[in-house]
Protein backbone atom coordinates (compact mmCIF):
# COMPACT_ATOMS: atom_id res chain seq x y z
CA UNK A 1 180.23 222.92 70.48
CA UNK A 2 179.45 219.35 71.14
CA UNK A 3 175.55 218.94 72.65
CA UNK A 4 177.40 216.69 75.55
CA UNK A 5 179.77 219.11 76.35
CA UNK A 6 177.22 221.60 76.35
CA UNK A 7 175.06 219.59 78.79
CA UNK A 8 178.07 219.07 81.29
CA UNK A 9 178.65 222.66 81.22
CA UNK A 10 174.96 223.83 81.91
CA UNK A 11 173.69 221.05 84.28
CA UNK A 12 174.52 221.90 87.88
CA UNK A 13 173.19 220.18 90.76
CA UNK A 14 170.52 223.36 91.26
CA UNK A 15 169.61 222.23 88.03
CA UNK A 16 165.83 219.90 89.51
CA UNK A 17 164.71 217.38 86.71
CA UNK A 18 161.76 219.10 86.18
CA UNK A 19 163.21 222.08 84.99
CA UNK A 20 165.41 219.56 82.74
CA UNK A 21 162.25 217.46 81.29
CA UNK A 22 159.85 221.10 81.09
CA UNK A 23 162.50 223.30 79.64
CA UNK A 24 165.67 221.60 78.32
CA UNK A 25 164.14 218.45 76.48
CA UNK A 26 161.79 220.42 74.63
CA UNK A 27 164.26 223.01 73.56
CA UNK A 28 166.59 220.27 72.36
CA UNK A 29 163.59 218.68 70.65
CA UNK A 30 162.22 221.48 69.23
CA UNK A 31 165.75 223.01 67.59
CA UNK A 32 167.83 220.25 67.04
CA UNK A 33 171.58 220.88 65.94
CA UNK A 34 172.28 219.36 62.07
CA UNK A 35 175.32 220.87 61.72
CA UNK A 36 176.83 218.36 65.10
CA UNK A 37 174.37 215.49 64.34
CA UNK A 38 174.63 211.72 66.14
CA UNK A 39 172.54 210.66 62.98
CA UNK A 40 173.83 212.40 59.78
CA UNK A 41 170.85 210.80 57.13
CA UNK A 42 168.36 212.61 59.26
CA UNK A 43 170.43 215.55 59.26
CA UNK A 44 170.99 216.27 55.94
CA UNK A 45 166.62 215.37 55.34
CA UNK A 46 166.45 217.88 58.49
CA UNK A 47 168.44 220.55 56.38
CA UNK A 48 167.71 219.67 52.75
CA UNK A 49 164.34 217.96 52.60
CA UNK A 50 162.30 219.39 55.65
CA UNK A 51 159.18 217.88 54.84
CA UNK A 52 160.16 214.77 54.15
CA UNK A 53 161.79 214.21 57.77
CA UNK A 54 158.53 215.42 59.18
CA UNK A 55 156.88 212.45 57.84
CA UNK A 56 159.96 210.58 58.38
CA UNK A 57 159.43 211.30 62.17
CA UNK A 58 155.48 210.80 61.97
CA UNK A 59 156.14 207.59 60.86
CA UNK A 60 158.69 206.53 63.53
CA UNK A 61 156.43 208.56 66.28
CA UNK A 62 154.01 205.84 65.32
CA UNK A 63 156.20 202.70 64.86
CA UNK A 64 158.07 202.64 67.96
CA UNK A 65 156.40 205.95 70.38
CA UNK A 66 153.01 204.78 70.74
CA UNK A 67 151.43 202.64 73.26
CA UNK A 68 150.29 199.92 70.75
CA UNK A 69 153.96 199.99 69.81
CA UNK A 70 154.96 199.52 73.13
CA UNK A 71 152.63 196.50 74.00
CA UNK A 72 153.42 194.97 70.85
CA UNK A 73 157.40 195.09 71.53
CA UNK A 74 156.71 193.78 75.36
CA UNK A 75 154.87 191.40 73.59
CA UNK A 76 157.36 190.43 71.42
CA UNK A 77 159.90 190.31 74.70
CA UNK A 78 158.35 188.00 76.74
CA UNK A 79 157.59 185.66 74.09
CA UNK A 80 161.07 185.27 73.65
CA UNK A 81 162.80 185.34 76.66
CA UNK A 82 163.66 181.78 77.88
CA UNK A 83 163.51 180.47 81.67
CA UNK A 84 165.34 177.76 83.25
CA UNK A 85 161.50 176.17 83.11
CA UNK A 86 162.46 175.75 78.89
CA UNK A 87 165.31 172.99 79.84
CA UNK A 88 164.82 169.19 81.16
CA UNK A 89 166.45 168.69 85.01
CA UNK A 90 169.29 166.75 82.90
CA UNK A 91 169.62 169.83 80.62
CA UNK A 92 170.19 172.16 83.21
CA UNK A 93 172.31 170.37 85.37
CA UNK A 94 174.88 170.32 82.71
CA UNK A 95 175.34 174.03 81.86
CA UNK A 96 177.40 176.36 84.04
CA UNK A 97 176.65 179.46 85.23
C-alpha cells in the first residue's frame, strides 16, 4: 500500500499532533518501507548494503540536520537575497511588478 494512502486512511481528526510527532514519525523513521520507496538509490543501499546507508545517513544528518548546517544555509540565504535597496531610483522605476 502506498505510505500516503496509508496516512489518509489512519489520520483522523482525534488523531492530536503529538501523538503524530511521538508515535507515528518515529515509527516511519525507524522502519522505513524499501519495497514503496520515494528515493529508490537509498532503497536498494537500505536493502542491499545496510551499512553503507548508515553512514550514508550520518553523513547527511551532519550536512544538512545540524545547527551549524542550519546557520550556515541561513547564512548563505540572506547573503543572497536581493532588496529593492540593490537597484538605483531610475532602476526601479522601470521594472514592473
Amino acid at each position: 500500500m502506498d505510505c500516503s494512502l496509508w496516512v489518509l486512511m489512519a489520520f483522523s481528526w482525534l488523531t492530536d499532533l503529538s501523538n503524530i510527532f511521538e508515535s507515528f514519525l518515529p515509527q516511519l523513521l525507524t522502519y522505513p518501507n524499501p519495497i514503496d520507496p520515494l528515493n529508490g538509490d537509498a532503497a536498494a543501499l537500505y536493502l542491499h548494503k545496510p551499512e553503507e546507508y548508515k553512514k550514508k545517513v550520518q553523513e547527511y544528518v551532519q550536512k544538512y540536520a545540524t545547527e551549524e548546517a542550519l546557520r550556515e544555509q541561513e547564512h548563505v540565504e540572506s547573503s543572497s537575497e536581493s532588496s529593492m535597496s540593490d537597484f538605483s531610483e531610475d532602476e526601479a522605476q522601470d521594472m514592473e511588478l
